[in-house]
N, C-alpha and C. Protein backbone atom coordinates (compact mmCIF):
# COMPACT_ATOMS: atom_id res chain seq x y z
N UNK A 1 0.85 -1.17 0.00
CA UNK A 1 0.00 0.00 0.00
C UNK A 1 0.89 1.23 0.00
N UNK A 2 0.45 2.21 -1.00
CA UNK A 2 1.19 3.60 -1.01
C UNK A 2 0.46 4.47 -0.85
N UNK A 3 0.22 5.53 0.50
CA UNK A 3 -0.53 6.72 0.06
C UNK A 3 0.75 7.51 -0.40
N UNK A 4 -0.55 8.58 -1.12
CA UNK A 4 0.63 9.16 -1.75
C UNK A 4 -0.54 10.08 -2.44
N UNK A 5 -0.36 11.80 -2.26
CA UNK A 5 -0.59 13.30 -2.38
C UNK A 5 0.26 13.91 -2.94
N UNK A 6 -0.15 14.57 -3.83
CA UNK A 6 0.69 15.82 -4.49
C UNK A 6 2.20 14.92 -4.99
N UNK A 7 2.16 13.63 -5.35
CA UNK A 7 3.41 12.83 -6.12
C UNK A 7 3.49 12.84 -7.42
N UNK A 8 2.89 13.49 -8.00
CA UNK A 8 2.66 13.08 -9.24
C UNK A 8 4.43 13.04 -10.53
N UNK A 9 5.15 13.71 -9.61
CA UNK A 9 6.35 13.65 -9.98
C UNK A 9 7.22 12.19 -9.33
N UNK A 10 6.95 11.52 -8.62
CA UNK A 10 7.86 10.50 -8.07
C UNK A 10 6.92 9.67 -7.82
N UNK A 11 5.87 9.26 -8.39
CA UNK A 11 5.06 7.80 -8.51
C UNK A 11 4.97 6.79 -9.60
N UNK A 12 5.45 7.64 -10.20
CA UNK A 12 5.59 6.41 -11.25
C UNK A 12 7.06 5.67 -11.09
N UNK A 13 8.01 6.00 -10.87
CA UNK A 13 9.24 5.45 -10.66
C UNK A 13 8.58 4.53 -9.25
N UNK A 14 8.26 4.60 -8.16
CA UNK A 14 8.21 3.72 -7.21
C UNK A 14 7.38 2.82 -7.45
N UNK A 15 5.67 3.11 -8.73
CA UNK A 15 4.98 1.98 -8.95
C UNK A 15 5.61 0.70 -9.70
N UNK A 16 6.70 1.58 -10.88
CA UNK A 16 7.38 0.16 -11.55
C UNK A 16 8.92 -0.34 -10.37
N UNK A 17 9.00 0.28 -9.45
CA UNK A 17 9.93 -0.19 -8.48
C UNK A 17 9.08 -1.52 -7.82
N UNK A 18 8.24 -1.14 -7.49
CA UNK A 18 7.04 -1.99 -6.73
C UNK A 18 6.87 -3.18 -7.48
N UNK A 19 6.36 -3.25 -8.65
CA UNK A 19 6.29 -3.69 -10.02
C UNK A 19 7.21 -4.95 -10.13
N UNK A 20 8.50 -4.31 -10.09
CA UNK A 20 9.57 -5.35 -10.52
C UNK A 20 10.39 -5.72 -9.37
N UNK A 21 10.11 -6.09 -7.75
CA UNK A 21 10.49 -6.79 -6.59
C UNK A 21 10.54 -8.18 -6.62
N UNK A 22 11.24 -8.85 -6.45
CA UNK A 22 11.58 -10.00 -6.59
C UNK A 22 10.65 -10.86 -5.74
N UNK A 23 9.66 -11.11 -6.06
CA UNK A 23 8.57 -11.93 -5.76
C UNK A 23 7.40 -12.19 -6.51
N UNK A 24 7.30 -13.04 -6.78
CA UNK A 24 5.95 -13.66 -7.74
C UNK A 24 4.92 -12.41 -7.98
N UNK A 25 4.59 -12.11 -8.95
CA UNK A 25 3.55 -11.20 -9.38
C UNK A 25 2.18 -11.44 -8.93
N UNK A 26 1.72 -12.74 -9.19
CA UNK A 26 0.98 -13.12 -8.98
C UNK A 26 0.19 -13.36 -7.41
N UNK A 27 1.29 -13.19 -6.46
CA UNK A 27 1.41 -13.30 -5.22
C UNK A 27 1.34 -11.98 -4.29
N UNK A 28 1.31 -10.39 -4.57
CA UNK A 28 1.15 -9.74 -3.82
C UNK A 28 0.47 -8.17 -5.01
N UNK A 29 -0.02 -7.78 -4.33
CA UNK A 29 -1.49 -6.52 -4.92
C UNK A 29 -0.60 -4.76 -4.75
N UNK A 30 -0.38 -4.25 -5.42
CA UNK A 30 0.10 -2.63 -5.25
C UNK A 30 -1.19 -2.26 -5.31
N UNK A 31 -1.36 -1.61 -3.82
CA UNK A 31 -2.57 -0.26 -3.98
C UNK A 31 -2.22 1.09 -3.84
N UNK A 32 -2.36 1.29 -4.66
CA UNK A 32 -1.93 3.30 -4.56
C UNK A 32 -2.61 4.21 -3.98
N UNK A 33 -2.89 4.63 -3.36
CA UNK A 33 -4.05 5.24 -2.04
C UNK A 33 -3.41 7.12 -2.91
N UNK A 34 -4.38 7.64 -3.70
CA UNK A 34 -4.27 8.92 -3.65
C UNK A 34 -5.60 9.70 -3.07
N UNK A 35 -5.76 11.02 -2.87
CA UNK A 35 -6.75 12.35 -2.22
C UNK A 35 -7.24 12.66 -2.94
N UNK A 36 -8.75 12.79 -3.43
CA UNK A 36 -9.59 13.32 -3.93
C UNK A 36 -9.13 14.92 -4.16
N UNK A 37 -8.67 15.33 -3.07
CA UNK A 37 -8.17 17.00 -2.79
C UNK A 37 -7.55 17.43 -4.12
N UNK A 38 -6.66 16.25 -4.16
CA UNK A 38 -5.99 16.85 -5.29
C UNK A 38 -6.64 17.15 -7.13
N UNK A 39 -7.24 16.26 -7.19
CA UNK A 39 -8.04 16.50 -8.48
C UNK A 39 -8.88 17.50 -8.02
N UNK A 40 -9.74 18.09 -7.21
CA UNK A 40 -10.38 18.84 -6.60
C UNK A 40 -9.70 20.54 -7.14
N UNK A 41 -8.38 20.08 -6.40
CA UNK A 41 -7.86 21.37 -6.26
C UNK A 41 -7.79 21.69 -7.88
N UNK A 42 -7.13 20.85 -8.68
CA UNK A 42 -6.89 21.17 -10.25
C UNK A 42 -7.83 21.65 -11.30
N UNK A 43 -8.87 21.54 -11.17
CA UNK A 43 -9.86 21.62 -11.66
C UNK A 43 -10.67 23.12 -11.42
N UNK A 44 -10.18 23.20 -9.74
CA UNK A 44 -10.85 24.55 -9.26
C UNK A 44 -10.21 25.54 -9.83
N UNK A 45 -8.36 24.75 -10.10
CA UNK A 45 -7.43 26.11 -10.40
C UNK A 45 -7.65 26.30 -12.15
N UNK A 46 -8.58 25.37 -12.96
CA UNK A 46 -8.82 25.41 -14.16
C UNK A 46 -9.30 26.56 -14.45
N UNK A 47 -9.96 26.36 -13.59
CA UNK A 47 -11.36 27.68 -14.40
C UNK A 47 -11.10 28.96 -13.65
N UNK A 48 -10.01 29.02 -13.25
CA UNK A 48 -8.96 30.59 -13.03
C UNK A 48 -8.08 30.92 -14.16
N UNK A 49 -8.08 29.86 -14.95
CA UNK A 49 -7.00 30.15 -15.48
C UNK A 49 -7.21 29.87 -17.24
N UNK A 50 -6.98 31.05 -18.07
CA UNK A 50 -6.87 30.19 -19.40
C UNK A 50 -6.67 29.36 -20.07
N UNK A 51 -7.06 28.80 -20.72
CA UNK A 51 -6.86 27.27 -21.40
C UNK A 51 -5.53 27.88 -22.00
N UNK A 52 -5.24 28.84 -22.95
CA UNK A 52 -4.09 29.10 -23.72
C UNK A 52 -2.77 29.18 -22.54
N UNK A 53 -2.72 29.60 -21.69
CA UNK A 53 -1.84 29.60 -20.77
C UNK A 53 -1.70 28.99 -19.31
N UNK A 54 -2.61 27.60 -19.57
CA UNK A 54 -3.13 26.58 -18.32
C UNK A 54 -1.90 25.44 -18.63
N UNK A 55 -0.76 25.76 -17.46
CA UNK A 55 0.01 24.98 -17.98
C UNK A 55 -0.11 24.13 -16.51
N UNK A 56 -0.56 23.18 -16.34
CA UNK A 56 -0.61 22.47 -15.30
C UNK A 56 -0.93 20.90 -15.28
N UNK A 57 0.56 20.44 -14.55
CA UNK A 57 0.47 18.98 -14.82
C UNK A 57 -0.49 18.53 -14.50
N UNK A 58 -0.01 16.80 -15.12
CA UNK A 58 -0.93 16.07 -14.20
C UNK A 58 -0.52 15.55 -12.87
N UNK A 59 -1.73 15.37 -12.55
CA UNK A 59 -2.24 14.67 -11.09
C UNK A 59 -1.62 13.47 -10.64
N UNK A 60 -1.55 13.21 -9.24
CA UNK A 60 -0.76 12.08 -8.83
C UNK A 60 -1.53 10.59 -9.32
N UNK A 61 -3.17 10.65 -9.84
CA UNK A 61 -4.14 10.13 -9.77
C UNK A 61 -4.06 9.85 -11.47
N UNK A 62 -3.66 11.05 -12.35
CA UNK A 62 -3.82 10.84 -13.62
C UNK A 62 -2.32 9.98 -13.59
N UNK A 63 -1.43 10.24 -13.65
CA UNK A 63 -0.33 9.72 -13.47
C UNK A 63 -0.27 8.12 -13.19
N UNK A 64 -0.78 7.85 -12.07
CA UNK A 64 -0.67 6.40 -11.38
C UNK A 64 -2.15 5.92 -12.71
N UNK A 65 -2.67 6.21 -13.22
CA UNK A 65 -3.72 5.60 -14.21
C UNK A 65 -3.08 4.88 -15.17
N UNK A 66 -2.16 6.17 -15.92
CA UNK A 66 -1.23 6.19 -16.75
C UNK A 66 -0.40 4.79 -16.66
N UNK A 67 0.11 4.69 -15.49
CA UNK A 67 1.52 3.72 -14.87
C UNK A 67 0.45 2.29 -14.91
N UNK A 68 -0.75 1.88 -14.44
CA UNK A 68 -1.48 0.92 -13.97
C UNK A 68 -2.31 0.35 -15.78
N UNK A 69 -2.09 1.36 -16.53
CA UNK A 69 -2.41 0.90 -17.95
C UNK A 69 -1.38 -0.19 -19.00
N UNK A 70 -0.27 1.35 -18.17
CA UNK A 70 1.64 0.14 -19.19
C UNK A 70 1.62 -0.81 -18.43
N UNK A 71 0.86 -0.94 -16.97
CA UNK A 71 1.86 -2.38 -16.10
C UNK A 71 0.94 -3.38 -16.49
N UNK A 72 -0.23 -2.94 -17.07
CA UNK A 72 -1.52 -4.19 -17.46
C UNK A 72 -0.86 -4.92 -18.58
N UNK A 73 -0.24 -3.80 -19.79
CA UNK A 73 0.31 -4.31 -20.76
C UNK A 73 1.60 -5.43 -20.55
N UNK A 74 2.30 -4.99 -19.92
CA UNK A 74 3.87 -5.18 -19.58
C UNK A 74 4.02 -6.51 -18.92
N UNK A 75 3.08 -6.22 -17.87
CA UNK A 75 3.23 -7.08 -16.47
C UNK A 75 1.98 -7.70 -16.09
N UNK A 76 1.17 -8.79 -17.00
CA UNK A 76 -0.12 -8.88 -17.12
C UNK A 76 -0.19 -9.99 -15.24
N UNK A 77 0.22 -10.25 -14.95
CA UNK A 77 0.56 -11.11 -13.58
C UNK A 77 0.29 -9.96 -12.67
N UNK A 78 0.70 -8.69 -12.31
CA UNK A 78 0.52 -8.11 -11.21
C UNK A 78 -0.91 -7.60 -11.35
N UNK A 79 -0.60 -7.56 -9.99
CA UNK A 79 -2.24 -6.75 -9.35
C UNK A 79 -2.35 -5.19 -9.17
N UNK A 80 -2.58 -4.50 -9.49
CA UNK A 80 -2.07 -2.94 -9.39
C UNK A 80 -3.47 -1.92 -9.37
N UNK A 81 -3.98 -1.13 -8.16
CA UNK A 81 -5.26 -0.95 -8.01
C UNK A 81 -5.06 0.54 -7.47
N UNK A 82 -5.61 1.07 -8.14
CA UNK A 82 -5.71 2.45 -7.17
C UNK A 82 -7.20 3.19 -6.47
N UNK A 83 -6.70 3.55 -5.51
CA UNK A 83 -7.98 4.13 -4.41
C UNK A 83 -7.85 5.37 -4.23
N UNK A 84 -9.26 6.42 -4.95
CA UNK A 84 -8.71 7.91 -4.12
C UNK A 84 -9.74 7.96 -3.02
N UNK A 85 -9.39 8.37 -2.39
CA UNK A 85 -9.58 8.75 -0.73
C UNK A 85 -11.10 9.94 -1.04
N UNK A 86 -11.82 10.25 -0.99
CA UNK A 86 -12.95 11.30 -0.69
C UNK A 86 -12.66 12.09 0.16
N UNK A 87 -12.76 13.56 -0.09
CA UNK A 87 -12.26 14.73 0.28
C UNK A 87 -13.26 15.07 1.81
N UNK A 88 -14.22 13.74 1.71
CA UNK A 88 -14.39 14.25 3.22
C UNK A 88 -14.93 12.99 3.86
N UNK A 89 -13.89 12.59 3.63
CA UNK A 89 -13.79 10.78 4.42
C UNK A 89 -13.10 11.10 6.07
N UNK A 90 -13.68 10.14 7.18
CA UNK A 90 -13.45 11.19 8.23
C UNK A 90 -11.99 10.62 9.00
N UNK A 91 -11.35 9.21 8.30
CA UNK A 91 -10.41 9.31 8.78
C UNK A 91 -9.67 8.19 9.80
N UNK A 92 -10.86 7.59 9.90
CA UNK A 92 -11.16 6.75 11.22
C UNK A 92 -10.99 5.01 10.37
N UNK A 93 -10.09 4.41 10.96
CA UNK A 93 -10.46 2.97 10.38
C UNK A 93 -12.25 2.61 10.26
N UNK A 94 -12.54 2.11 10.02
CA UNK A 94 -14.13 2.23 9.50
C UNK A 94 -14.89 3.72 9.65
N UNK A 95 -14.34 4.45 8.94
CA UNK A 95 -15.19 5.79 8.88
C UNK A 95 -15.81 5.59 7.74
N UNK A 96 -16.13 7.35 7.39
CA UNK A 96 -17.55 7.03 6.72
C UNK A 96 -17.12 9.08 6.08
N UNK A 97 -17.37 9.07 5.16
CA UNK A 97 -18.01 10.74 4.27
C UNK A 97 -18.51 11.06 5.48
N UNK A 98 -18.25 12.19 5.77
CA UNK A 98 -19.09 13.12 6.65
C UNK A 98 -19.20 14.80 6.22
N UNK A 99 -19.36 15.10 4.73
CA UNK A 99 -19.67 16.11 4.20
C UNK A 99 -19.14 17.22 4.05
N UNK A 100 -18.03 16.83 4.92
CA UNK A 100 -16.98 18.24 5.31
C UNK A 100 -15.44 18.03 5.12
N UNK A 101 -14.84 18.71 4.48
CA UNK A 101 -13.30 18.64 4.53
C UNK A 101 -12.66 18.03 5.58
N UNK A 102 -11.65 17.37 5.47
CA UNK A 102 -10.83 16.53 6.31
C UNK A 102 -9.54 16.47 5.80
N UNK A 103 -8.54 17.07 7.02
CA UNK A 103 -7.12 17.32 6.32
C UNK A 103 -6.72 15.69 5.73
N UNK A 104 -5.63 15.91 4.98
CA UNK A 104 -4.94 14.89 4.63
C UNK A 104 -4.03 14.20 5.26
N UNK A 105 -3.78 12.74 5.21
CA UNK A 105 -2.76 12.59 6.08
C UNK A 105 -2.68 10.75 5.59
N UNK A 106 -1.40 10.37 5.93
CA UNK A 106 -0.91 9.21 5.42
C UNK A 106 -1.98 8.18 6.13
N UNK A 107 -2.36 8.38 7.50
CA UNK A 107 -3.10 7.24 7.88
C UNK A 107 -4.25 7.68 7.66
N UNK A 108 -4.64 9.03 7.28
CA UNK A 108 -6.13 9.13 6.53
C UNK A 108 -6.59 7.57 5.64
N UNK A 109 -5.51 8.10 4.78
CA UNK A 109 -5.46 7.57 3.24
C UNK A 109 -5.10 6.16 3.28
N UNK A 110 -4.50 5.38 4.51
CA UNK A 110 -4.10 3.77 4.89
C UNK A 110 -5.74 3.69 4.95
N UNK A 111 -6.15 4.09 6.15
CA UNK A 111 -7.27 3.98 6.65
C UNK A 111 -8.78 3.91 5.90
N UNK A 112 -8.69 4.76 5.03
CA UNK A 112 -9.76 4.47 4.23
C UNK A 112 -9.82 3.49 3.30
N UNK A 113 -8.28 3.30 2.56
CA UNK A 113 -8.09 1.55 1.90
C UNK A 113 -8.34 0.33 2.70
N UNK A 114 -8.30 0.55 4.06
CA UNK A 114 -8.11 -0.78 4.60
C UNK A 114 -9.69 -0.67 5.41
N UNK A 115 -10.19 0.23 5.41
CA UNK A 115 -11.77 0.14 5.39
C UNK A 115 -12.89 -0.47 4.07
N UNK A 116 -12.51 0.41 3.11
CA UNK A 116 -13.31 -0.15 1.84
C UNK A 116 -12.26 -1.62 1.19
N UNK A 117 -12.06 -1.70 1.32
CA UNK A 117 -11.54 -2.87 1.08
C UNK A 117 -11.34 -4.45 1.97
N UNK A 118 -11.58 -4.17 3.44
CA UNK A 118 -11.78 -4.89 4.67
C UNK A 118 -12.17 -6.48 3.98
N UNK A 119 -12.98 -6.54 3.48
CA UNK A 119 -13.84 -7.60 3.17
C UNK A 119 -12.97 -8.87 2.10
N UNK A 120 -12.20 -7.78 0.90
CA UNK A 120 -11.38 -8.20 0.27
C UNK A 120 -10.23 -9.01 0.89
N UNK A 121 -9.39 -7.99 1.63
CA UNK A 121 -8.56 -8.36 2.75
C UNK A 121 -8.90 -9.48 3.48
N UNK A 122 -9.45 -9.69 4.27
CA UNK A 122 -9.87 -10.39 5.27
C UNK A 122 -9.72 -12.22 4.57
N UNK A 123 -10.37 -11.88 2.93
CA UNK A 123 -10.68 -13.08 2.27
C UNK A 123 -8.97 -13.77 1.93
N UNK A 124 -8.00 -13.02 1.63
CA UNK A 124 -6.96 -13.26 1.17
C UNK A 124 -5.81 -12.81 1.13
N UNK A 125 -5.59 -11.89 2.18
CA UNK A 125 -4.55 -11.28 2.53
C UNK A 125 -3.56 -11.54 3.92
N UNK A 126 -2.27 -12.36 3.52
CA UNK A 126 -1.27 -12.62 4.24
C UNK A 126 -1.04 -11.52 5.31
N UNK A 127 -0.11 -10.29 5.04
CA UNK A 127 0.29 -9.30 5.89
C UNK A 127 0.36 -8.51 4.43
N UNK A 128 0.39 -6.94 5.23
CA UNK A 128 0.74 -5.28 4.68
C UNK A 128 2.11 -4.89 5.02
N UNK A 129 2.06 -4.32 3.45
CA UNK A 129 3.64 -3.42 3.58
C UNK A 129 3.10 -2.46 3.06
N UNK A 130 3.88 -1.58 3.81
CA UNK A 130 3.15 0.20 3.48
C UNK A 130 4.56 0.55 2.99
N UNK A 131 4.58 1.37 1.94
CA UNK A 131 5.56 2.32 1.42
C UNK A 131 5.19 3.99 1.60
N UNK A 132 6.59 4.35 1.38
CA UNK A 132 6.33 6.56 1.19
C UNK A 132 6.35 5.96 -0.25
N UNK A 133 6.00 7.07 -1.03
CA UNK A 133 5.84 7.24 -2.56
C UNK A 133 7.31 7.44 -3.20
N UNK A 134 7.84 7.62 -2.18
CA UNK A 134 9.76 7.85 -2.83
C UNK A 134 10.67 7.25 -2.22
N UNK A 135 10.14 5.89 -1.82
CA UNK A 135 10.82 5.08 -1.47
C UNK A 135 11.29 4.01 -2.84
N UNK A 136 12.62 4.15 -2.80
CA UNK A 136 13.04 2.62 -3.58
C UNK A 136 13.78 1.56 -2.69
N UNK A 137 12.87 0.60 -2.53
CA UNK A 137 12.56 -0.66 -1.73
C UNK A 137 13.97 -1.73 -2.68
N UNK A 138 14.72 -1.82 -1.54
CA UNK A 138 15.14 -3.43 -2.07
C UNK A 138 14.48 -4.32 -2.77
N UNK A 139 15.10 -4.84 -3.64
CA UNK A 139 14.20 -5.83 -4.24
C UNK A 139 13.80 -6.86 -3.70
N UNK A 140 14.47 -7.33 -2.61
CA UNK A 140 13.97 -8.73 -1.55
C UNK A 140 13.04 -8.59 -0.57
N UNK A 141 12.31 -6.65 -0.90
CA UNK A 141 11.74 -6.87 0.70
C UNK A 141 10.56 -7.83 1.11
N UNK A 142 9.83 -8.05 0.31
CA UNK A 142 8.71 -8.46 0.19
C UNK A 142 9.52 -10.01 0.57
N UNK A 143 10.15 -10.40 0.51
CA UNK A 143 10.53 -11.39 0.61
C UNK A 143 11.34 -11.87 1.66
N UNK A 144 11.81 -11.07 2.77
CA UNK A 144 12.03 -10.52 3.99
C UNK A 144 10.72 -10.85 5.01
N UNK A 145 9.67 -10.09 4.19
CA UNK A 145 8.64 -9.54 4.91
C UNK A 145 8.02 -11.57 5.32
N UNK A 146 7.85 -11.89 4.25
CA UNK A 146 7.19 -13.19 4.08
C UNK A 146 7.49 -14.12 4.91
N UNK A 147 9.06 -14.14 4.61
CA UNK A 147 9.64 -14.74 6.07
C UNK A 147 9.35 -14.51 7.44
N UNK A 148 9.52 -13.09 7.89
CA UNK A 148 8.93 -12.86 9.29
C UNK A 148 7.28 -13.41 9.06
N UNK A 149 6.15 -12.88 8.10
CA UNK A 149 4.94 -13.64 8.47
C UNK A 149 5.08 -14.97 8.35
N UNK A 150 6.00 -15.92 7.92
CA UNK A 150 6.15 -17.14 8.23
C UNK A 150 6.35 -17.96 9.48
N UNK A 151 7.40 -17.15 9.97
CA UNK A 151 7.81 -17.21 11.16
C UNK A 151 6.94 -17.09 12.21
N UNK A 152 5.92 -15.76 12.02
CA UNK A 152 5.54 -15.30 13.16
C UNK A 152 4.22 -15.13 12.54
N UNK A 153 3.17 -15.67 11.97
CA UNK A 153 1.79 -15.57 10.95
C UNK A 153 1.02 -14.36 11.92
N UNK A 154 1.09 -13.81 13.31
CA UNK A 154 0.53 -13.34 13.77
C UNK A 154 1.11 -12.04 13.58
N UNK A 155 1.73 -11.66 13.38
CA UNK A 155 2.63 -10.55 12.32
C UNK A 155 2.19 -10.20 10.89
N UNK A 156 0.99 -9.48 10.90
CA UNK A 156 0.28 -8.75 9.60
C UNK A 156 0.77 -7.19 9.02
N UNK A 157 0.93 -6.36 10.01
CA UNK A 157 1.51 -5.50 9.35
C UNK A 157 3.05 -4.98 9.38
N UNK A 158 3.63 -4.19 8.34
CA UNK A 158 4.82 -4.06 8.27
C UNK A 158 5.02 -2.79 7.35
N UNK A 159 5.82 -1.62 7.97
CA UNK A 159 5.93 -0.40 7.74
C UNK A 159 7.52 -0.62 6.66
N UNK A 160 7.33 -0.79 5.86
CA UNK A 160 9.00 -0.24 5.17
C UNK A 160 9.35 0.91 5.46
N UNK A 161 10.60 0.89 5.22
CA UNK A 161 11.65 -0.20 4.53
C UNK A 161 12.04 -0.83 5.98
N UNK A 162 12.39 -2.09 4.95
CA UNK A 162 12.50 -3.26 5.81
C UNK A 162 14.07 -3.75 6.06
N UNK A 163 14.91 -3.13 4.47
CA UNK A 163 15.90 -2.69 4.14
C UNK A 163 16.06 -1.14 3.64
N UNK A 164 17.07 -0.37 4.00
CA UNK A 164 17.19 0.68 4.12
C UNK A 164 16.62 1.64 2.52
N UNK A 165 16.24 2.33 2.43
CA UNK A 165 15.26 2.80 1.07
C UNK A 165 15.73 4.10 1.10
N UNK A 166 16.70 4.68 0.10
CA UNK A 166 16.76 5.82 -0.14
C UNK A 166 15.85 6.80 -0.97
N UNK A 167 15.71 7.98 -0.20
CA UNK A 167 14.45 9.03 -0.94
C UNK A 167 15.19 9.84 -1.83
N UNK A 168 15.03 10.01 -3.02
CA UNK A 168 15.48 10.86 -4.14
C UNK A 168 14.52 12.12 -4.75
């Protein structure tokens, strides 16, 4: 799982990092957890601004679409899913929309994946590895990770890096 806001410059390098970890494709799911906020915000800043001189990238959301289209092609074995978060999701492991803005925040954005998705999880999910969006992960971590839930099955979640991950 990656949340990940305002990345739209350093997500695609960590989704095909993610992508190509030395462990069966078939065997573990990339979810990309982005903020509604942000398409929100782009859109608002549209219609300030001229189309002839609207020079504004894309989104961390258009971006990771982009990345989850080549990896369908590329990498037909992985699982690669993205979740945006609702701009007024309240935050809470089983929360709920509550109509009103809600800052952003990394366990916002865990939290609401591992709510709408609970059911999924529950059916087939070993343990969680959470990444930052500019993390480049060893290629063994996942395979690190597996071991400790082997070892210890009561051991579900796991914060990377697991091996040391430099941010660029």
């Amino acid at each position: 799982m990656v949340p990940a806001r305002n990345e739209a410059e350093v997500v695609e390098k960590t989704l095909r990092e993610l992508g190509a970890l030395n462990y069966p494709q078939n065997k573990y799911e990339i979810i990309i957890i982005t903020d509604e906020k942000e398409t929100l915000s782009k859109h608002k800043d549209k219609q300030h601004i001229s189309q002839d001189n609207a020079d504004i990238g894309l989104t961390t959301q258009e971006v990771v679409q982009k990345v989850i289209a080549d990896l369908k092609q590329t990498s037909p074995e992985l699982t690669i899913s993205h979740q945006d978060v609702p701009y007024d999701f309240s935050g809470e492991f089983g929360g709920k929309c509550i109509g009103k803005e809600v800052k952003s925040t990394k366990g916002r954005a865990l939290n609401f994946a591992l709510t709408k998705l609970k059911a999924d999880f529950d059916a087939k999910t070993n343990f969680f590895a959470f990444f930052d969006t500019d993390d480049h992960p060893d290629k063994n971590c996942l395979l690190a990770i597996a071991k400790e839930n082997l070892q210890d099955p009561k051991k579900k979640v796991f914060q990377l890096p697991v091996y040391q991950c430099r941010n660029f």
